[in-house]
Protein backbone atom coordinates (compact mmCIF):
# COMPACT_ATOMS: atom_id res chain seq x y z
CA UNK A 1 45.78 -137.76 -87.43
CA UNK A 2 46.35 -133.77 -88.14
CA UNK A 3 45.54 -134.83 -92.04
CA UNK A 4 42.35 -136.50 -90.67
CA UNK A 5 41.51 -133.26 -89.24
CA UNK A 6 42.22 -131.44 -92.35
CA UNK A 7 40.04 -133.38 -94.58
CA UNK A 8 36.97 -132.96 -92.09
CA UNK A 9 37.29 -128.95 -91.83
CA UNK A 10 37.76 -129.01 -95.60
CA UNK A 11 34.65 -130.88 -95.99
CA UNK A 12 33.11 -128.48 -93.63
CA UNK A 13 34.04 -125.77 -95.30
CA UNK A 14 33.52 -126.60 -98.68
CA UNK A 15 29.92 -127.33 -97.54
CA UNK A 16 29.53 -124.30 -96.22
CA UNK A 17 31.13 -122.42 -99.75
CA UNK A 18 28.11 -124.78 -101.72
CA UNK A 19 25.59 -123.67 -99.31
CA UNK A 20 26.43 -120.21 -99.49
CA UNK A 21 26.33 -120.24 -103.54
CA UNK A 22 23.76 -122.46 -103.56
CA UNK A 23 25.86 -125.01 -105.57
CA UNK A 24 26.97 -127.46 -103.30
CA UNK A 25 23.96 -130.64 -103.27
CA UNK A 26 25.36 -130.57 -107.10
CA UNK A 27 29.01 -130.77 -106.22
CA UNK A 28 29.37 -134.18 -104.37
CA UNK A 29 31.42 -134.56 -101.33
CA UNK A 30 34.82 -135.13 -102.39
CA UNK A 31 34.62 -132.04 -104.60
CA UNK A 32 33.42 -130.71 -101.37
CA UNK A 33 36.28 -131.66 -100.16
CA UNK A 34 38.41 -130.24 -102.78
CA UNK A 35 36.39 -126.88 -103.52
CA UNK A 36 37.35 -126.80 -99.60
CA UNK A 37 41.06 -127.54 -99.24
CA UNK A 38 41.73 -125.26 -102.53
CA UNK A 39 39.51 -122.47 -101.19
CA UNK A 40 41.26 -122.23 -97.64
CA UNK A 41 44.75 -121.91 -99.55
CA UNK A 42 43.59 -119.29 -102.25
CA UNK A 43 41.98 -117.54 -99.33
CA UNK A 44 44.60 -117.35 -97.08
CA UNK A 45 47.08 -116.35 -99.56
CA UNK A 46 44.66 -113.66 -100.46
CA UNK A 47 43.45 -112.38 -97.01
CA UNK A 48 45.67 -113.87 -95.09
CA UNK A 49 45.69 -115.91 -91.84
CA UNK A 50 43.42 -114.12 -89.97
CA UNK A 51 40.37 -114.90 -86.95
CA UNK A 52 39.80 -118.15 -85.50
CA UNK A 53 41.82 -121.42 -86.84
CA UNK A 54 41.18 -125.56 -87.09
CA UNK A 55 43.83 -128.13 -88.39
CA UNK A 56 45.93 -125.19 -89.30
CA UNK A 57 43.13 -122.93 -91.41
CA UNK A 58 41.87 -119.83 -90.41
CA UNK A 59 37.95 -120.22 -91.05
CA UNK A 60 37.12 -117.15 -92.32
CA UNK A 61 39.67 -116.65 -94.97
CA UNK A 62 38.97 -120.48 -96.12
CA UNK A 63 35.13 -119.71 -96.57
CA UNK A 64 35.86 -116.10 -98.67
CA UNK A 65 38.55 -118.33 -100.40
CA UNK A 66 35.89 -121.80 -100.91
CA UNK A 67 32.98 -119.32 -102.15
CA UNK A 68 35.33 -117.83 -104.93
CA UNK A 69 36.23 -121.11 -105.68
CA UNK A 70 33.02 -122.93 -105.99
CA UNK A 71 31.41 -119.46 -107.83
CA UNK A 72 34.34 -120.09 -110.90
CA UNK A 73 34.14 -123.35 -111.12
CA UNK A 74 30.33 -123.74 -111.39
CA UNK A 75 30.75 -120.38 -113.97
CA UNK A 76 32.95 -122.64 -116.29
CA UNK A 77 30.97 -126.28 -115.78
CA UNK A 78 27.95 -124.29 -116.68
CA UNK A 79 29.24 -122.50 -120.08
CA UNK A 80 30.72 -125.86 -120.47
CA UNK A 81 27.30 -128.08 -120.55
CA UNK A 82 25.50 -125.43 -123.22
């Protein structure tokens, strides 16, 4: 059940990440998903484990962490389609 969990908040936040950069209707879910799941652990190995947490992520961290994420790998699809 706790991966169940995880999958949903990293959906959530990888959402959020593509509708911060503008880039997520592009991205599909599952690389929602993964834009998500990658962000929150490149985020909290960054900034840490800080502020309020769901199936074992802090939130804010993940987002920060999701953004950076979804920014790169948009930078290097885009160079890649030219």
């Amino acid at each position: 059940m706790h991966w169940l969990w995880v999958l949903i908040i990293g959906a959530i936040i990888g959402a959020t990440a593509g509708a911060i950069t503008s880039k997520g209707k592009s991205m599909g879910w599952i690389a929602n998903i993964v834009a998500g799941l990658v962000g929150s652990s490149i985020g909290e190995a960054i900034l840490g484990s800080w502020g309020p947490q769901l199936a074992g992520m802090a939130i804010i961290p993940s987002i920060i962490g999701a953004v950076i994420v979804v920014v790169v790998v948009s930078f290097f699809l885009s160079r890649s389609t030219r």
